[in-house]
C-alpha atoms as a PDB file:
ATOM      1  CA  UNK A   1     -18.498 -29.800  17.641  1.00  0.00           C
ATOM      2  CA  UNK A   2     -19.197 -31.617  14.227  1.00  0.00           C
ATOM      3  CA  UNK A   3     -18.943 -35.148  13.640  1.00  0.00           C
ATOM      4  CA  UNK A   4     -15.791 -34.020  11.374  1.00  0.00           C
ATOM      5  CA  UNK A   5     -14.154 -32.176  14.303  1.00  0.00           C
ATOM      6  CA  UNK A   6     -11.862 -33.792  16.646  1.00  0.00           C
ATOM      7  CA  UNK A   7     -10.032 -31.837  19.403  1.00  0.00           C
ATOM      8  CA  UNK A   8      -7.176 -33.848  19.679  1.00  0.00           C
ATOM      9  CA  UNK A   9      -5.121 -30.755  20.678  1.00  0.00           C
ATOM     10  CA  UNK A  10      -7.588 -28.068  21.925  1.00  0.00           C
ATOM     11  CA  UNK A  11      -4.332 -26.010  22.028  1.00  0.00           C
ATOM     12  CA  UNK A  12      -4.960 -22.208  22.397  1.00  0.00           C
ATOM     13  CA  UNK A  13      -3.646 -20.121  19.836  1.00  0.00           C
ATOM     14  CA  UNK A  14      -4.324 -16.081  19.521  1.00  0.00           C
ATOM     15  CA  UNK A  15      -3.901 -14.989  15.889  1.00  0.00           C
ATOM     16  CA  UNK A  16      -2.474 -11.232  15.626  1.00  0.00           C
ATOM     17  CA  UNK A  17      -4.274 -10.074  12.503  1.00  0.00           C
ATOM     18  CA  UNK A  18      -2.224  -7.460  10.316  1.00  0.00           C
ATOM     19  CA  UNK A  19      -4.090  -5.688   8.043  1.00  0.00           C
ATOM     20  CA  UNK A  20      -1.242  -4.272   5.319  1.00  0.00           C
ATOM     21  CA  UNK A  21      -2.658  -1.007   4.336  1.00  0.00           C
ATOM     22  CA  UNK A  22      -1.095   1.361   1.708  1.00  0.00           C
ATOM     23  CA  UNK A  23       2.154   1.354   1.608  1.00  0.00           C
ATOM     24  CA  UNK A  24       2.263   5.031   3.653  1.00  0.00           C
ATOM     25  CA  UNK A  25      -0.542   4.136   6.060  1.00  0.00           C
ATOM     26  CA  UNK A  26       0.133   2.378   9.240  1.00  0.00           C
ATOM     27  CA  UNK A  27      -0.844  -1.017   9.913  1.00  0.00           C
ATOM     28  CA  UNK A  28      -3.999  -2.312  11.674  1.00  0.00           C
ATOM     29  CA  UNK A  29      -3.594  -4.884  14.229  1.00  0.00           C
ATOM     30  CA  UNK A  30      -5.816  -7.311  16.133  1.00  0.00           C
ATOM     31  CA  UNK A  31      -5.459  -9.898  18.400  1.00  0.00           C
ATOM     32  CA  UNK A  32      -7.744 -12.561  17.741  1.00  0.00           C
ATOM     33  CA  UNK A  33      -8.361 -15.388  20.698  1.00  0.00           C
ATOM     34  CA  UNK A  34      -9.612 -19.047  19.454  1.00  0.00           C
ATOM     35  CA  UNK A  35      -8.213 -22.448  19.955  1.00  0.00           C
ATOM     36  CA  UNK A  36      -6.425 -24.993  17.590  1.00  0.00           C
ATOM     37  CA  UNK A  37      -8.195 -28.234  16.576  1.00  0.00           C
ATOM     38  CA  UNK A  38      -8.360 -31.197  14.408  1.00  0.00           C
ATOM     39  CA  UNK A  39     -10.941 -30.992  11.588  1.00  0.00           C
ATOM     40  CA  UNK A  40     -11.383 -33.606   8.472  1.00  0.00           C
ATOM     41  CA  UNK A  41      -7.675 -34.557   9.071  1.00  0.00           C
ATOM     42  CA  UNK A  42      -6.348 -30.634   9.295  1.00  0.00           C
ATOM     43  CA  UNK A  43      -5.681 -28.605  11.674  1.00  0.00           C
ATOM     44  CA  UNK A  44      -7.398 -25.240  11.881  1.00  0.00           C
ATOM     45  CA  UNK A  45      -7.464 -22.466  14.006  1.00  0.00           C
ATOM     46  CA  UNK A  46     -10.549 -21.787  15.403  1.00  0.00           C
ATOM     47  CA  UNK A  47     -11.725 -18.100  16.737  1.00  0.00           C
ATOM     48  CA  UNK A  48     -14.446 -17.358  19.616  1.00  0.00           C
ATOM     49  CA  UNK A  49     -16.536 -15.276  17.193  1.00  0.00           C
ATOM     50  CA  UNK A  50     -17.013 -17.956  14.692  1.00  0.00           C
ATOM     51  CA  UNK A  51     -14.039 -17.346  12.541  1.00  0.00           C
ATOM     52  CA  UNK A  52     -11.460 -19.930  11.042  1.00  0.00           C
ATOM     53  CA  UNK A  53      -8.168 -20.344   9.678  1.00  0.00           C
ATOM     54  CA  UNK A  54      -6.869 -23.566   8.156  1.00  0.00           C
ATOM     55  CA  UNK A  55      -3.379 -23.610   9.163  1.00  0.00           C
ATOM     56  CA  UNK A  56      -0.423 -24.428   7.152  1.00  0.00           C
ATOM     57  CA  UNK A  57       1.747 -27.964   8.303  1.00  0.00           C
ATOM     58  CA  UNK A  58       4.770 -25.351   9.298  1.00  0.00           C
ATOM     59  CA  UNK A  59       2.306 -23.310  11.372  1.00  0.00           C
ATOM     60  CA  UNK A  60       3.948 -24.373  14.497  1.00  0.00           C
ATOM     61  CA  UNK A  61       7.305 -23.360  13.511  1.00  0.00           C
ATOM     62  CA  UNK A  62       5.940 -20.081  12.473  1.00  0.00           C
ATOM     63  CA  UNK A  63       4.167 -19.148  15.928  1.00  0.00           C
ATOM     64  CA  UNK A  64       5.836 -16.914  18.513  1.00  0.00           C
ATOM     65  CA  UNK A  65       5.783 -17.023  21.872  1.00  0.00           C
ATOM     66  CA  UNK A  66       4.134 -14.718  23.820  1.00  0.00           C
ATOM     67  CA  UNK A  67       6.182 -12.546  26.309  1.00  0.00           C
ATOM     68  CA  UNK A  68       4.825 -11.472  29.706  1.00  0.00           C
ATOM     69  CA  UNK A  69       5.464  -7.749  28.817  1.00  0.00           C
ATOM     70  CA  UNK A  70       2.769  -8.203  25.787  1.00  0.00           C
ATOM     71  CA  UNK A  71       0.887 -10.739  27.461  1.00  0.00           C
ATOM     72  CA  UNK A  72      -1.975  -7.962  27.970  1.00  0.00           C
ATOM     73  CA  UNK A  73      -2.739  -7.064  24.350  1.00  0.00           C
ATOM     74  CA  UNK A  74      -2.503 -10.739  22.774  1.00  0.00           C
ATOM     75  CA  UNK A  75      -4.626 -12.662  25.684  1.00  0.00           C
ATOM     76  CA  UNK A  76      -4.234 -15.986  27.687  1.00  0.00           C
ATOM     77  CA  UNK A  77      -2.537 -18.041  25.172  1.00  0.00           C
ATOM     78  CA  UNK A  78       1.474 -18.981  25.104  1.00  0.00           C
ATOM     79  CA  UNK A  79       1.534 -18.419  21.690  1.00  0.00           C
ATOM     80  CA  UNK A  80       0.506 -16.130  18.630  1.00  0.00           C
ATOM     81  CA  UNK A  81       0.716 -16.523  14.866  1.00  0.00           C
ATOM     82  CA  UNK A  82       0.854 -13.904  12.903  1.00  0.00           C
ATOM     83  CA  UNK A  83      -1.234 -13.330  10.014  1.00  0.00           C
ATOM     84  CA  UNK A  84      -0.824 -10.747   7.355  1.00  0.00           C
ATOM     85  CA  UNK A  85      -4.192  -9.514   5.168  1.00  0.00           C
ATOM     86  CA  UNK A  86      -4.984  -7.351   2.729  1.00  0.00           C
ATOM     87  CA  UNK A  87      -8.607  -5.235   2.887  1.00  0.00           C
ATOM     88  CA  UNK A  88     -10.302  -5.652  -0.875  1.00  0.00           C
ATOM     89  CA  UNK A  89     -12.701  -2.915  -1.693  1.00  0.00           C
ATOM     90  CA  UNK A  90     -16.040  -4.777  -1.510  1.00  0.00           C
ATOM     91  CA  UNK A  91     -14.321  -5.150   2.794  1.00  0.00           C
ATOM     92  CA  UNK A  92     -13.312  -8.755   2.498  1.00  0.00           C
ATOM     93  CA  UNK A  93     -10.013  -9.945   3.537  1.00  0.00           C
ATOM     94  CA  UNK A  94      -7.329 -11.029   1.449  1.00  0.00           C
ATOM     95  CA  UNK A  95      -5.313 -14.081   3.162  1.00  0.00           C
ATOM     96  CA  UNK A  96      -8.066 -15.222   5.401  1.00  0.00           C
ATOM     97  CA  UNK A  97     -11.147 -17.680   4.714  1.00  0.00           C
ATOM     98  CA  UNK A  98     -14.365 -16.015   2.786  1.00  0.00           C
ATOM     99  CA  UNK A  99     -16.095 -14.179   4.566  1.00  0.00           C
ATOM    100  CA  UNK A 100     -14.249 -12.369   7.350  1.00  0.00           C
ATOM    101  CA  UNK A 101     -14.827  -8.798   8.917  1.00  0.00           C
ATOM    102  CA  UNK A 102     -12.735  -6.691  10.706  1.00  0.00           C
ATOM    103  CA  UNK A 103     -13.332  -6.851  14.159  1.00  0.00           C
ATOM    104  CA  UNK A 104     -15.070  -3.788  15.319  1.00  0.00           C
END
């Protein structure tokens, strides 16, 4: 953890990543695990591969509650936030940090 980072929280969070394709092709999903802390004064969403989110103040009121019956696909945490990207041509993400990859 960086001198800047403070894990006031440490809250888990999983982030299910949609990928909006065309508008006729179906959806990609993932569920991405990773852990909510306190960095320079914001809270961001941290993954266990490395990746990061900065989350919005309303974040929490956006999150969903995970229900036993899904529990499976989106991992160990209570919650999961939804997060809606577009793929750009040169494979970045739109609506996610620089940088990002589909996971494989």
């Amino acid at each position: 953890m960086d001198s800047g980072e403070v894990a006031l929280m440490a809250e888990p969070l999983t982030i299910f990543l949609i990928v909006d394709n065309a508008p006729d092709a179906e959806d990609d999903c993932y569920a991405l695990s990773g852990t909510v802390i306190q960095e320079d004064g914001q809270e961001v969403w941290r993954g266990n591969e490395g990746r990061w989110i900065p989350l919005d103040d309303d974040w929490r009121g956006r999150r969903r509650e995970v229900k036993p019956e899904v529990a499976h696909l989106l991992g160990p945490a209570a919650h999961f936030l939804p997060v809606v990207v577009r793929l750009l041509p040169d494979g970045d993400l739109d609506g996610v940090p620089l940088g990002w990859k589909l996971p494989p």
